[in-house]
PDB file of N, CA and C in Angstrom:
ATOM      1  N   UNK A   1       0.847  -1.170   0.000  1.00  0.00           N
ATOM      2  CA  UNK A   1       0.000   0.000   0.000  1.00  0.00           C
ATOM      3  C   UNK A   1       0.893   1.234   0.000  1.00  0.00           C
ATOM      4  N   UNK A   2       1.335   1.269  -1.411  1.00  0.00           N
ATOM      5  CA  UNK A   2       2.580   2.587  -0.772  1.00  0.00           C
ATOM      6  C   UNK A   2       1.427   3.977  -1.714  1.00  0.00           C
ATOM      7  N   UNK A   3       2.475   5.422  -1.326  1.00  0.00           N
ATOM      8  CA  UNK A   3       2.074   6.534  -1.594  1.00  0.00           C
ATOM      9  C   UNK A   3       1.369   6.938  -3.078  1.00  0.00           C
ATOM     10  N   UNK A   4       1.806   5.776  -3.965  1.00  0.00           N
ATOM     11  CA  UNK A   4       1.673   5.664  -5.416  1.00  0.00           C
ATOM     12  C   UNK A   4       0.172   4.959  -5.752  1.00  0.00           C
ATOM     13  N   UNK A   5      -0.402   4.200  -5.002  1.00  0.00           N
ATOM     14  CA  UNK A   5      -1.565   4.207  -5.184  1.00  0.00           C
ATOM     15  C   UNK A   5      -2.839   4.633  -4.419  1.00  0.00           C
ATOM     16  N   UNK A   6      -2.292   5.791  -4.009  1.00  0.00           N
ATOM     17  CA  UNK A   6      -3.574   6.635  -3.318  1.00  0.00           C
ATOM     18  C   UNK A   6      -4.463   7.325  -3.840  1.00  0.00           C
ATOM     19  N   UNK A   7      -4.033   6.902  -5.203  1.00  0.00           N
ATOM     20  CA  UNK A   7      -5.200   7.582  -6.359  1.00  0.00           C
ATOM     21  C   UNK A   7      -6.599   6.602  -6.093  1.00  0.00           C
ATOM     22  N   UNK A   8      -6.393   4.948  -5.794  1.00  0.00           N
ATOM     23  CA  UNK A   8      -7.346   4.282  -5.604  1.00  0.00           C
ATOM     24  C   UNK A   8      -8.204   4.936  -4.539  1.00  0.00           C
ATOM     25  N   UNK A   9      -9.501   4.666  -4.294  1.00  0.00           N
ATOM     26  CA  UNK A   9      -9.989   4.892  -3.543  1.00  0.00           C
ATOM     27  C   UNK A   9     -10.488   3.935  -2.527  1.00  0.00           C
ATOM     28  N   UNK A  10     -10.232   2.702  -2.259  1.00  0.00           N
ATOM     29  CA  UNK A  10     -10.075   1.728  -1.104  1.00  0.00           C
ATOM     30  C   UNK A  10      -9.208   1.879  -0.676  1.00  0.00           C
ATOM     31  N   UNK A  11      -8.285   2.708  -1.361  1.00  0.00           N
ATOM     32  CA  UNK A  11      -6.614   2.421  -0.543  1.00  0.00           C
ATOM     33  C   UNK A  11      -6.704   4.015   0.066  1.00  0.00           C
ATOM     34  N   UNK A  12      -7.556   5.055  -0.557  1.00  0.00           N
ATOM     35  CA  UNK A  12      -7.752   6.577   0.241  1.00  0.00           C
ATOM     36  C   UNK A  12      -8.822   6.295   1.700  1.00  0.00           C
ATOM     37  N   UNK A  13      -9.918   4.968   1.143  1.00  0.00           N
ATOM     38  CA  UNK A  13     -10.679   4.714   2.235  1.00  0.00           C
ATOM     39  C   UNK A  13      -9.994   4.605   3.591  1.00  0.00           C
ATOM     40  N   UNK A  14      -8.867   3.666   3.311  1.00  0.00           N
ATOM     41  CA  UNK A  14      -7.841   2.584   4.398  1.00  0.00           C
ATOM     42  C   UNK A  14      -7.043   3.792   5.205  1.00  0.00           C
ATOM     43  N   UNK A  15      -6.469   4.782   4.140  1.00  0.00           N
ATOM     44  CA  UNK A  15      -5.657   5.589   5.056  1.00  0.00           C
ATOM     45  C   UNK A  15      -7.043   6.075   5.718  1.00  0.00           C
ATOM     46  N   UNK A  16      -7.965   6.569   5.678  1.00  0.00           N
ATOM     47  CA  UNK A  16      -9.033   8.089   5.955  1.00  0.00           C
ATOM     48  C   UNK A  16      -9.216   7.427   7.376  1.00  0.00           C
ATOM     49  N   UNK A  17      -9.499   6.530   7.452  1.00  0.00           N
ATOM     50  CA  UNK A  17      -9.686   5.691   8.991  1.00  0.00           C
ATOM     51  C   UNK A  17      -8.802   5.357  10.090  1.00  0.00           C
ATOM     52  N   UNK A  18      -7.482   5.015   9.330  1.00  0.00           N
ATOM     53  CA  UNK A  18      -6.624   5.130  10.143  1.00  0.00           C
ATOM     54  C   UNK A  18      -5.780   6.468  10.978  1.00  0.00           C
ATOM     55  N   UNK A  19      -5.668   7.575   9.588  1.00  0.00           N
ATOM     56  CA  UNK A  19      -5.555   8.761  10.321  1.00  0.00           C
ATOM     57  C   UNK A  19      -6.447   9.022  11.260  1.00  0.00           C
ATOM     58  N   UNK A  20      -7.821   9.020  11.308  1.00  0.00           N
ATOM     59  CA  UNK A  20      -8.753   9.731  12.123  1.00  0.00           C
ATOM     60  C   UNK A  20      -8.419   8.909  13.237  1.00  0.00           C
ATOM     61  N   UNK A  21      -8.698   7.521  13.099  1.00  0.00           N
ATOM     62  CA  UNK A  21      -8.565   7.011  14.346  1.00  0.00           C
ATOM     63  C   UNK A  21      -6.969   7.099  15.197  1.00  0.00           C
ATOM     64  N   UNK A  22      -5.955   7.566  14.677  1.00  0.00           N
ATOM     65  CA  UNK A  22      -4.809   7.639  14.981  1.00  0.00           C
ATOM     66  C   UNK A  22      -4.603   9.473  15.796  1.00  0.00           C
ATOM     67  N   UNK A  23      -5.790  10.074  15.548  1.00  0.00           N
ATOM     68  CA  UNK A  23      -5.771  11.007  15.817  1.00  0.00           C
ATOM     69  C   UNK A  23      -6.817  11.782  16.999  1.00  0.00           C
ATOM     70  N   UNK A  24      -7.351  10.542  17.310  1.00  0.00           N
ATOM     71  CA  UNK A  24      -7.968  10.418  18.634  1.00  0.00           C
ATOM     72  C   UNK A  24      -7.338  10.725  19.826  1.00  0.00           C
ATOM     73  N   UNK A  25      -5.984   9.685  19.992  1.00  0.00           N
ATOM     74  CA  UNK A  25      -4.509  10.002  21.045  1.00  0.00           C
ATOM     75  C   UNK A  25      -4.866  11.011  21.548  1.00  0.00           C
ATOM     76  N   UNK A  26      -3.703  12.007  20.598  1.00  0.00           N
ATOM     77  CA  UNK A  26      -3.746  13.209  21.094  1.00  0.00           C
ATOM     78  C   UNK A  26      -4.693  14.366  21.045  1.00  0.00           C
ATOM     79  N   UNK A  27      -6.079  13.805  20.628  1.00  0.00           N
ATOM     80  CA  UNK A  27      -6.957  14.806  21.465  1.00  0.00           C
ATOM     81  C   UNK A  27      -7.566  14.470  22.804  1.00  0.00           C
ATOM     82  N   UNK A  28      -7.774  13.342  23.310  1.00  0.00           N
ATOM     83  CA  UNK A  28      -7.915  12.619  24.263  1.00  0.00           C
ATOM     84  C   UNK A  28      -6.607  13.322  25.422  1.00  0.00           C
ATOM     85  N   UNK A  29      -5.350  13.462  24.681  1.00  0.00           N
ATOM     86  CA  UNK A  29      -4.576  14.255  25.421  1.00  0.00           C
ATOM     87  C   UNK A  29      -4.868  15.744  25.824  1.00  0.00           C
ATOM     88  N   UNK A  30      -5.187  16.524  24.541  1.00  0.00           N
ATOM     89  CA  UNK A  30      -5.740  17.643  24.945  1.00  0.00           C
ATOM     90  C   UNK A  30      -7.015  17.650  25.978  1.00  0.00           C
ATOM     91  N   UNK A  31      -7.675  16.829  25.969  1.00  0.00           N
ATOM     92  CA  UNK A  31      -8.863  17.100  26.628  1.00  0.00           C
ATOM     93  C   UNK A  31      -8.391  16.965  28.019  1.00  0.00           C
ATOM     94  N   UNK A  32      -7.907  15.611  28.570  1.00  0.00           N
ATOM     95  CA  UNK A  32      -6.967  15.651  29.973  1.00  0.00           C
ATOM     96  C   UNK A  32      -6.500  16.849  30.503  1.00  0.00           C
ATOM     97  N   UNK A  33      -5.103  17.460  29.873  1.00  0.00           N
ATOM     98  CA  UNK A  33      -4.561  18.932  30.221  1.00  0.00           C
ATOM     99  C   UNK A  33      -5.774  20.142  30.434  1.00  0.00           C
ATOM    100  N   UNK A  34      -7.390  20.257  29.059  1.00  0.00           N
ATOM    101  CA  UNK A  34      -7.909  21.056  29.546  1.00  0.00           C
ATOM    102  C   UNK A  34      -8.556  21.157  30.976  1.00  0.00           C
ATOM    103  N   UNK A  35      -8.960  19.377  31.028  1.00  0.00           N
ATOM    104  CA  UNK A  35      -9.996  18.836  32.398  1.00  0.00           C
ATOM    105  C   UNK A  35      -9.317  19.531  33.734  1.00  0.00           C
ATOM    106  N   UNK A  36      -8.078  19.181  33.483  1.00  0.00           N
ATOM    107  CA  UNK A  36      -6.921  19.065  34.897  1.00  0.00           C
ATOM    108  C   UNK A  36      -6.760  20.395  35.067  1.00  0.00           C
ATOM    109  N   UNK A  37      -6.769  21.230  34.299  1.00  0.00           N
ATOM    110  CA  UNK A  37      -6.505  22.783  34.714  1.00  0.00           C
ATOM    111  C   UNK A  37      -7.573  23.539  35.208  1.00  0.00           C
ATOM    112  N   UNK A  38      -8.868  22.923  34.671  1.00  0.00           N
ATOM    113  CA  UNK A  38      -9.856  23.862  34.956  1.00  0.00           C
ATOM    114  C   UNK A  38     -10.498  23.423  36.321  1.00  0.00           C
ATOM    115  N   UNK A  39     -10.407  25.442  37.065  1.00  0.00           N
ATOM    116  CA  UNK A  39     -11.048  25.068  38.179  1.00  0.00           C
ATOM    117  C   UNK A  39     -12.600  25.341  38.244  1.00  0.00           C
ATOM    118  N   UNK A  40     -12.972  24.358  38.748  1.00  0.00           N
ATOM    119  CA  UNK A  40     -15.016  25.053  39.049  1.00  0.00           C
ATOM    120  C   UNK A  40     -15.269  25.989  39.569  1.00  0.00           C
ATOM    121  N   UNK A  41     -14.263  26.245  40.610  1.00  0.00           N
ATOM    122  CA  UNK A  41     -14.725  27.518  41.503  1.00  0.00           C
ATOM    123  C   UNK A  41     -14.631  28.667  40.567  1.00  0.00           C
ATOM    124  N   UNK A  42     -13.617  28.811  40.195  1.00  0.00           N
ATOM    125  CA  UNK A  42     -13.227  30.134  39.111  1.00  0.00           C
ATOM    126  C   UNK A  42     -13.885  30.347  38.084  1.00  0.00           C
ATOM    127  N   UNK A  43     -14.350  28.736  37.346  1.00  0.00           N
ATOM    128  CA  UNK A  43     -14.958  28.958  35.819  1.00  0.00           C
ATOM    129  C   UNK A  43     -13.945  29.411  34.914  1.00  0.00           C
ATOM    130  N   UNK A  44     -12.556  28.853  35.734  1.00  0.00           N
ATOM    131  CA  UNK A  44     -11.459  29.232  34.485  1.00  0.00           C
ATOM    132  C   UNK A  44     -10.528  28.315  34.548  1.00  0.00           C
ATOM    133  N   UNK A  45      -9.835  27.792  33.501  1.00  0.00           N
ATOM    134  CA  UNK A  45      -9.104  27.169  33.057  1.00  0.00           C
ATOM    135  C   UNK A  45      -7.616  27.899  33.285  1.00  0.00           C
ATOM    136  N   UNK A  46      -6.901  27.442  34.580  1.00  0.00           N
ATOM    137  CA  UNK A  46      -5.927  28.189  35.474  1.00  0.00           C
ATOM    138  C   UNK A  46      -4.209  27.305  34.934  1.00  0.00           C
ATOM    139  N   UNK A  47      -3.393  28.195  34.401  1.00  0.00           N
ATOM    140  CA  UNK A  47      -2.366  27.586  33.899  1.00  0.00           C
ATOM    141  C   UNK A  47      -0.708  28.617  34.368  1.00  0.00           C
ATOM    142  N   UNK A  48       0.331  28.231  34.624  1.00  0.00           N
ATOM    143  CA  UNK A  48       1.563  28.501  35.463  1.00  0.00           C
ATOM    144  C   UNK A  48       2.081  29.778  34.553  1.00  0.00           C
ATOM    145  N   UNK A  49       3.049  30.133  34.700  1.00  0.00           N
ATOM    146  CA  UNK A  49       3.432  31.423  33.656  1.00  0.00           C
ATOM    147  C   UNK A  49       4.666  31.011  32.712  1.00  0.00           C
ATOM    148  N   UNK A  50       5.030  29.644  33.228  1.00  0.00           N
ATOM    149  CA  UNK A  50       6.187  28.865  32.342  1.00  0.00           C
ATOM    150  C   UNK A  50       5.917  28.874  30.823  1.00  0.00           C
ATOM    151  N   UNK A  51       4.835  28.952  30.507  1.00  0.00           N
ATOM    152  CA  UNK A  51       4.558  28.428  29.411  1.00  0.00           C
ATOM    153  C   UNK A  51       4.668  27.260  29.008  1.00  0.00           C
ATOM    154  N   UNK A  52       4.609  26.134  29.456  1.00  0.00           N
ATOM    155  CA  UNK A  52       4.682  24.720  29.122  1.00  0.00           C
ATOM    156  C   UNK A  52       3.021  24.017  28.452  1.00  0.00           C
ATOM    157  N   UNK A  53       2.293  24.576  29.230  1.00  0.00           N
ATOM    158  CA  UNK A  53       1.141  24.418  29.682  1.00  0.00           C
ATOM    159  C   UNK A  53       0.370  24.690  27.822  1.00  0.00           C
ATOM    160  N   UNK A  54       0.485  25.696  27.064  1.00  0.00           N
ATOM    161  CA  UNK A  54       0.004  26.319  26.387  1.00  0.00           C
ATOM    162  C   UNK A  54       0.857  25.547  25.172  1.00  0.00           C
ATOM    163  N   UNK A  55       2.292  25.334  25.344  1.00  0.00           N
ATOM    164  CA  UNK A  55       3.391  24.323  24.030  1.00  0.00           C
ATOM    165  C   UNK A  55       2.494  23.160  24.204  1.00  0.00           C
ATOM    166  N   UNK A  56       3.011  22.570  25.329  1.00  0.00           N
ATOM    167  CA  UNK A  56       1.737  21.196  25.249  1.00  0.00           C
ATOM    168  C   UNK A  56       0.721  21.023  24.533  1.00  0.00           C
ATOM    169  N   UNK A  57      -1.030  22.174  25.409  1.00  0.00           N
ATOM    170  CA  UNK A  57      -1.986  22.225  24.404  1.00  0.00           C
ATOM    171  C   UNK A  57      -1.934  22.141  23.281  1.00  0.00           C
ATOM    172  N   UNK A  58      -1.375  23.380  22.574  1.00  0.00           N
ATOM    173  CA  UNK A  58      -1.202  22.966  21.006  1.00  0.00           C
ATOM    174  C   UNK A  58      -0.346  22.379  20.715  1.00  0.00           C
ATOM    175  N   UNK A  59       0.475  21.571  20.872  1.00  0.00           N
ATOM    176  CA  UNK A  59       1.377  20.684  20.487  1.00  0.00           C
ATOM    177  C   UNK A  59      -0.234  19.462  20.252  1.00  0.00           C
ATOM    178  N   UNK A  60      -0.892  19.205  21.363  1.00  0.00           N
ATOM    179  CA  UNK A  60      -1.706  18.234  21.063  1.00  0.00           C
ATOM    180  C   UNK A  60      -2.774  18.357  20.547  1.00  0.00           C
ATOM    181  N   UNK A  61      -3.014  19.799  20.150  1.00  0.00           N
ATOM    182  CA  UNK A  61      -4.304  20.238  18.981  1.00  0.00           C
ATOM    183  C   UNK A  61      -3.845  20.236  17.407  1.00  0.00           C
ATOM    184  N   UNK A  62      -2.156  20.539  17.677  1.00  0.00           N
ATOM    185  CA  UNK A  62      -2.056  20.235  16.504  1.00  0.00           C
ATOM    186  C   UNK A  62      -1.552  18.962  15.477  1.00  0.00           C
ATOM    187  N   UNK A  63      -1.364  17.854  16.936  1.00  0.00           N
ATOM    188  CA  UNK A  63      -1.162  16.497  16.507  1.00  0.00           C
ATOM    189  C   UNK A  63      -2.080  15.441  16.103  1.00  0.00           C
ATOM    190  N   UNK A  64      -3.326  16.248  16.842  1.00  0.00           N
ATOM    191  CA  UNK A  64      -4.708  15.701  16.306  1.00  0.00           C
ATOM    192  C   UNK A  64      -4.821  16.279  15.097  1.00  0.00           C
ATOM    193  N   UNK A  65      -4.881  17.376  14.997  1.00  0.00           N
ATOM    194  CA  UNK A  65      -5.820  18.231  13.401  1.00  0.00           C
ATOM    195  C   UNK A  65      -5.182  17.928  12.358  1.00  0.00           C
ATOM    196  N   UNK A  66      -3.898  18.208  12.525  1.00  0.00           N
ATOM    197  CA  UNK A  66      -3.518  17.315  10.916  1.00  0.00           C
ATOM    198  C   UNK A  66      -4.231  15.639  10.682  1.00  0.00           C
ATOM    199  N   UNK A  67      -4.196  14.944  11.209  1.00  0.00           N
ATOM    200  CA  UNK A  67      -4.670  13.868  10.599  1.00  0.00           C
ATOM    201  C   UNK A  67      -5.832  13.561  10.567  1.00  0.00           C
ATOM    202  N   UNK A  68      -6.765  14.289  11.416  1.00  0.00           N
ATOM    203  CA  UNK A  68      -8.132  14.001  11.561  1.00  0.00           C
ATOM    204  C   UNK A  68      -8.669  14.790  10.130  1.00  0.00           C
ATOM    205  N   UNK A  69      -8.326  15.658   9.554  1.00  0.00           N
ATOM    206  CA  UNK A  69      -8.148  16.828   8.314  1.00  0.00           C
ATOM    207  C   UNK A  69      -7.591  16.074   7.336  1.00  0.00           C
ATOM    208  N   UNK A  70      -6.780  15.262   7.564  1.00  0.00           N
ATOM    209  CA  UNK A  70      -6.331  14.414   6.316  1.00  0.00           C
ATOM    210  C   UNK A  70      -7.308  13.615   6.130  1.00  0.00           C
ATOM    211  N   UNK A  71      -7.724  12.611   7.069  1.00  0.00           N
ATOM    212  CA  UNK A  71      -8.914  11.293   7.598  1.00  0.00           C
ATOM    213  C   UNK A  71      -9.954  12.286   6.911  1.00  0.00           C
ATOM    214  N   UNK A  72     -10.430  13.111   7.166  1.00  0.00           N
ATOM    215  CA  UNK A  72     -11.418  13.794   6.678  1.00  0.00           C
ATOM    216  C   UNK A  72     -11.333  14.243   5.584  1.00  0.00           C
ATOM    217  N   UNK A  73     -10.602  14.729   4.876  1.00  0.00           N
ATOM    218  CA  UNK A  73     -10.352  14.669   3.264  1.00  0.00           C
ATOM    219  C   UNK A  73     -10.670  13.796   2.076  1.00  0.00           C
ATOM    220  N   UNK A  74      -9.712  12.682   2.567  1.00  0.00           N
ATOM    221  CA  UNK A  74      -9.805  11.697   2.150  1.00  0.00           C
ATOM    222  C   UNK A  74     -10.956  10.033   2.180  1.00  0.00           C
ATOM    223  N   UNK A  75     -11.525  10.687   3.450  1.00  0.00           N
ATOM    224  CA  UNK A  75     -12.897  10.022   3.765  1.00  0.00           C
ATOM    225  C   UNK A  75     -13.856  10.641   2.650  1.00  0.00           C
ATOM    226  N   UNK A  76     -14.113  12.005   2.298  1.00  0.00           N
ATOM    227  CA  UNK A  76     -14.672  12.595   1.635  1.00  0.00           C
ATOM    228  C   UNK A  76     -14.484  12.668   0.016  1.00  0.00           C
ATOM    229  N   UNK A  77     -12.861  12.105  -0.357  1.00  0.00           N
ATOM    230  CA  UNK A  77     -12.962  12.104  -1.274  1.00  0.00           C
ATOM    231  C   UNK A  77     -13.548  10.648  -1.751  1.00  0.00           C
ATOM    232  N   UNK A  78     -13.069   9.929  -0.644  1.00  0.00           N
ATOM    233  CA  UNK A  78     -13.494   8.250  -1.279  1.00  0.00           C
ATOM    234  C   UNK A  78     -14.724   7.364  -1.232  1.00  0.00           C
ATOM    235  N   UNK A  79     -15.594   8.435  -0.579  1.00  0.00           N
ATOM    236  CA  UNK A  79     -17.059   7.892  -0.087  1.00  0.00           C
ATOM    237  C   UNK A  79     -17.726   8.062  -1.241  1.00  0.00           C
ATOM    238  N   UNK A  80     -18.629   7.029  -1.336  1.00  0.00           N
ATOM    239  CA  UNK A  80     -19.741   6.852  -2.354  1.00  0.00           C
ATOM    240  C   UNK A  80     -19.578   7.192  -3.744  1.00  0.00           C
ATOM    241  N   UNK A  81     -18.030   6.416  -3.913  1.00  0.00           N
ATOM    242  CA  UNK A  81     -17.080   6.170  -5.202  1.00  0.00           C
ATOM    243  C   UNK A  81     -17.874   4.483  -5.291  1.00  0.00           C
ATOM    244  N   UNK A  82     -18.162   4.100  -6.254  1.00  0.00           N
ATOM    245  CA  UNK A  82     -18.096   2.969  -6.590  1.00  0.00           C
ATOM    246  C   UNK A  82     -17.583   2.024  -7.213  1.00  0.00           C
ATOM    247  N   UNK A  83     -16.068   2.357  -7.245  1.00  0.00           N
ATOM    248  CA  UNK A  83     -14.783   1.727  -7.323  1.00  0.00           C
ATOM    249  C   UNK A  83     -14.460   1.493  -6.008  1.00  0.00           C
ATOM    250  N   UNK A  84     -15.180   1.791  -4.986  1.00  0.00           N
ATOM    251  CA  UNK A  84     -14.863   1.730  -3.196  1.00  0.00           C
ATOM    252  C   UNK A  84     -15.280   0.648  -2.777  1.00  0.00           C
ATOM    253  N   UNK A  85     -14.216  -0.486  -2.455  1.00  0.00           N
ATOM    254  CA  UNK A  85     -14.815  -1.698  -1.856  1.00  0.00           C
ATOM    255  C   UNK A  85     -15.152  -1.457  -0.552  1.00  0.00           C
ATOM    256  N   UNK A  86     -14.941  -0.665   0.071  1.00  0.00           N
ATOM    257  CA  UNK A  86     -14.714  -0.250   1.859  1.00  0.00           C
ATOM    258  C   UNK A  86     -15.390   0.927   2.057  1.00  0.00           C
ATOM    259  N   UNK A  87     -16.933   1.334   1.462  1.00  0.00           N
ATOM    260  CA  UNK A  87     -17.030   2.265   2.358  1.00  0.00           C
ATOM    261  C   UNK A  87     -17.247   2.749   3.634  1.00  0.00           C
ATOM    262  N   UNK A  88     -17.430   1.808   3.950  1.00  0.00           N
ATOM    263  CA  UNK A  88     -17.550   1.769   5.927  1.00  0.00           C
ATOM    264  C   UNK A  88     -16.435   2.618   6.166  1.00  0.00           C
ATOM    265  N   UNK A  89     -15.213   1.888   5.637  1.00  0.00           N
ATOM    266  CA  UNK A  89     -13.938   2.944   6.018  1.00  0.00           C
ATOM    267  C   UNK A  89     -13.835   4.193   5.935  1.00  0.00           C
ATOM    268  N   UNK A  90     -14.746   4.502   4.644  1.00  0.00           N
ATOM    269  CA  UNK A  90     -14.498   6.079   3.814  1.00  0.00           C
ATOM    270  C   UNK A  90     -15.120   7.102   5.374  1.00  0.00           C
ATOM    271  N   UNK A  91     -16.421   6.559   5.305  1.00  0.00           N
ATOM    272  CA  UNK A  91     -17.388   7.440   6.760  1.00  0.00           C
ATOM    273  C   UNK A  91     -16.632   7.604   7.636  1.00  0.00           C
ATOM    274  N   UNK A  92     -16.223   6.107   8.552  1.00  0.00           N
ATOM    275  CA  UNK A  92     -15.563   6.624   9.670  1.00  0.00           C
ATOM    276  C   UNK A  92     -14.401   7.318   9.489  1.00  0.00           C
ATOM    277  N   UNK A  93     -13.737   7.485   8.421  1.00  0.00           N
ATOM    278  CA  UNK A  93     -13.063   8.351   8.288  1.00  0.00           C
ATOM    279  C   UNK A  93     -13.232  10.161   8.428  1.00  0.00           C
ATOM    280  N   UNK A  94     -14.509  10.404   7.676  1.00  0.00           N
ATOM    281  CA  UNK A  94     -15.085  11.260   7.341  1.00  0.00           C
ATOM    282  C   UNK A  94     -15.674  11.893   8.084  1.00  0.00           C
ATOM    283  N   UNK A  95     -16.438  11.125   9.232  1.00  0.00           N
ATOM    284  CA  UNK A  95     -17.428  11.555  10.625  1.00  0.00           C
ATOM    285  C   UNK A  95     -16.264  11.867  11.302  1.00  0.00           C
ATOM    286  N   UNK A  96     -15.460  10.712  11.852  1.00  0.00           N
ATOM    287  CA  UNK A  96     -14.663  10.561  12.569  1.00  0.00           C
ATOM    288  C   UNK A  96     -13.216  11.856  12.978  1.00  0.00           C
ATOM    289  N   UNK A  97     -13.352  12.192  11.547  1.00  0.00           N
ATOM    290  CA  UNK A  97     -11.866  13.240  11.099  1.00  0.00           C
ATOM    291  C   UNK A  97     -13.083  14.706  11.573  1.00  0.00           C
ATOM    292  N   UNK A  98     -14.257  14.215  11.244  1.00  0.00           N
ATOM    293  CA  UNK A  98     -14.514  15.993  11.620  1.00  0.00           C
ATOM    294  C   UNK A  98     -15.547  16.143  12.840  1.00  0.00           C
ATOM    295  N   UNK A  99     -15.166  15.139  13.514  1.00  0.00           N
ATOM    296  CA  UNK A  99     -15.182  15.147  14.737  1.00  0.00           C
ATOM    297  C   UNK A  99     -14.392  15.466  15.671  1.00  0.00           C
ATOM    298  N   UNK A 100     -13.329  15.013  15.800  1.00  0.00           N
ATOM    299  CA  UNK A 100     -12.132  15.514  16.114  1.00  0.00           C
ATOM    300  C   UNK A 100     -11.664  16.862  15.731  1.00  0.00           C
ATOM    301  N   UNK A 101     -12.187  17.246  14.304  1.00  0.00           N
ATOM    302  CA  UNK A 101     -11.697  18.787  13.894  1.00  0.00           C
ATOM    303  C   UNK A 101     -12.311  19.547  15.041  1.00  0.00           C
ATOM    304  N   UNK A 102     -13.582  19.111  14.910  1.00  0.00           N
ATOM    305  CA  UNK A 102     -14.720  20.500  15.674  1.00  0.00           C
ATOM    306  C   UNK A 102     -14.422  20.382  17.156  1.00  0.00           C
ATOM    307  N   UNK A 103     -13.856  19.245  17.911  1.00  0.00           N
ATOM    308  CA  UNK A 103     -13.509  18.708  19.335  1.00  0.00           C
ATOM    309  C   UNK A 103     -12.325  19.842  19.193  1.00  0.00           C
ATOM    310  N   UNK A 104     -11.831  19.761  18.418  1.00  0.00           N
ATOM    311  CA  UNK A 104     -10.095  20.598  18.467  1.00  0.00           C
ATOM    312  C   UNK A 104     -10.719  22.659  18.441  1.00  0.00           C
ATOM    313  N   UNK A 105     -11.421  22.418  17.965  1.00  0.00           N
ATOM    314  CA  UNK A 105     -12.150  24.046  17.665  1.00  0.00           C
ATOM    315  C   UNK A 105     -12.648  24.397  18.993  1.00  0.00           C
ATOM    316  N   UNK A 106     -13.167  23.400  19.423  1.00  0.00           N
ATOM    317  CA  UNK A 106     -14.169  23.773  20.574  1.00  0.00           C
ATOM    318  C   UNK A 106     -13.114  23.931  21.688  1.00  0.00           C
ATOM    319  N   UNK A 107     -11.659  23.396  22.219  1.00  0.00           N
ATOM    320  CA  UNK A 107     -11.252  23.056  22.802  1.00  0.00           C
ATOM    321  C   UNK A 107     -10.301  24.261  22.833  1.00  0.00           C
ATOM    322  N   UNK A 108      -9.963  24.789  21.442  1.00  0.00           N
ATOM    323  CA  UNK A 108      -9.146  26.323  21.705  1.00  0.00           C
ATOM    324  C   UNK A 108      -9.801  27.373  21.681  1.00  0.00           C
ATOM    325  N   UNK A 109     -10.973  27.254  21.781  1.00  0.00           N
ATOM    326  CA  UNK A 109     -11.878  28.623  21.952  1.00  0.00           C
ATOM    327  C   UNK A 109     -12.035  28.118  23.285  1.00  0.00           C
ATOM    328  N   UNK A 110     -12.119  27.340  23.887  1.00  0.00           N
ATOM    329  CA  UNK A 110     -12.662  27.398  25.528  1.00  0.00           C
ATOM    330  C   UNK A 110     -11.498  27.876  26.146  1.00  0.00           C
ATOM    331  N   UNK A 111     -10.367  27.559  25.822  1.00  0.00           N
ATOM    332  CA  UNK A 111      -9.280  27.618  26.338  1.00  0.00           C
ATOM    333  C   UNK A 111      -8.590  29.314  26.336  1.00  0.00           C
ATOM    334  N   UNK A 112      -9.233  29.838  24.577  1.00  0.00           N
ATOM    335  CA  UNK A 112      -8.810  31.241  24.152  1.00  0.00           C
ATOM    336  C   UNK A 112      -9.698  32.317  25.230  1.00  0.00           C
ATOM    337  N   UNK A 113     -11.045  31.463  25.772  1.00  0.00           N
ATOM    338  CA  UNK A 113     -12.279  31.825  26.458  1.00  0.00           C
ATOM    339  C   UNK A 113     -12.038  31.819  27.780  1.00  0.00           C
ATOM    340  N   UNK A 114     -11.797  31.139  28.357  1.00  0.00           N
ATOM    341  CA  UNK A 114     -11.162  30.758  30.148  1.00  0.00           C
ATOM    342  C   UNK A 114     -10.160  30.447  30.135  1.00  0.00           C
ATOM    343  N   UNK A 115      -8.948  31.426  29.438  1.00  0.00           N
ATOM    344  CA  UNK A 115      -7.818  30.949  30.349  1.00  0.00           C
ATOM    345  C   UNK A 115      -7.711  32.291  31.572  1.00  0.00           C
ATOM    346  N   UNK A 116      -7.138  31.944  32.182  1.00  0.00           N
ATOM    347  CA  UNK A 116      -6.387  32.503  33.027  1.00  0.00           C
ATOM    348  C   UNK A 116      -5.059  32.163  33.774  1.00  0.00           C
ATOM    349  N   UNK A 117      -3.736  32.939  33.705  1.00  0.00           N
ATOM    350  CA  UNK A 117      -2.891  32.922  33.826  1.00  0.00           C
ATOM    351  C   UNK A 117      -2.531  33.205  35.421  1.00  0.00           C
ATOM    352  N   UNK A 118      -1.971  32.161  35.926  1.00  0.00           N
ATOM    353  CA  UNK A 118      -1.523  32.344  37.268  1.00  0.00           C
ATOM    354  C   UNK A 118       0.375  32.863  37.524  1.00  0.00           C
ATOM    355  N   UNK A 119       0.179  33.613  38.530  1.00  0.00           N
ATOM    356  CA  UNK A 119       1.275  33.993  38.870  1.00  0.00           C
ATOM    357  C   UNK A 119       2.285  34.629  37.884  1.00  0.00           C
TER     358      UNK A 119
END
């Protein structure tokens, strides 16, 4: 399955699923770091002045979005091709990738929304 036949579209199905689902990880990571910071009392999402806190986040918004954006591309291009032996694959690719997009959207606007910077 190399780079040369990704013109097929069972073989665009195969990647679209695996990116998305490969790109679950690290939003599952982001979501942790947002959970753990945010306090209830405050209604804000409370982070150190190191800056570690903020490399991290997007380090893991942006380790998700590329592939869930690829998964989603390519889910979209290969769905309801009928040269597509796999479309099961194409969808979950497709749902799956822009699910994760909009999880990643929602997650830096809350964050752009309640942060607050300690110390």
């Amino acid at each position: 399955m190399g780079l040369s036949n990704l013109r097929r579209f069972d073989v665009q199905a195969k990647y679209a699923a695996v990116l998305a689902v490969v790109s679950v990880v690290p939003l599952f990571s982001a979501l942790f770091l947002v959970w753990r910071n945010y306090n209830h009392q405050l209604g804000q999402i409370v982070y150190g002045s190191g800056g570690s806190f903020i490399i991290m986040l997007l380090g893991c918004v942006v380790a998700s979005s590329l592939p869930s954006f690829s998964g989603f591309v390519l889910g979209w291009s290969s769905a309801g091709q009928r040269r597509n032996e796999t479309p099961t694959k194409s969808w979950i690719g497709f749902f799956l990738g822009a699910g994760v997009l909009t999880t990643n959207f929602v997650i830096l606007i809350a964050f752009w929304m309640l942060r607050l910077k300690q110390g």
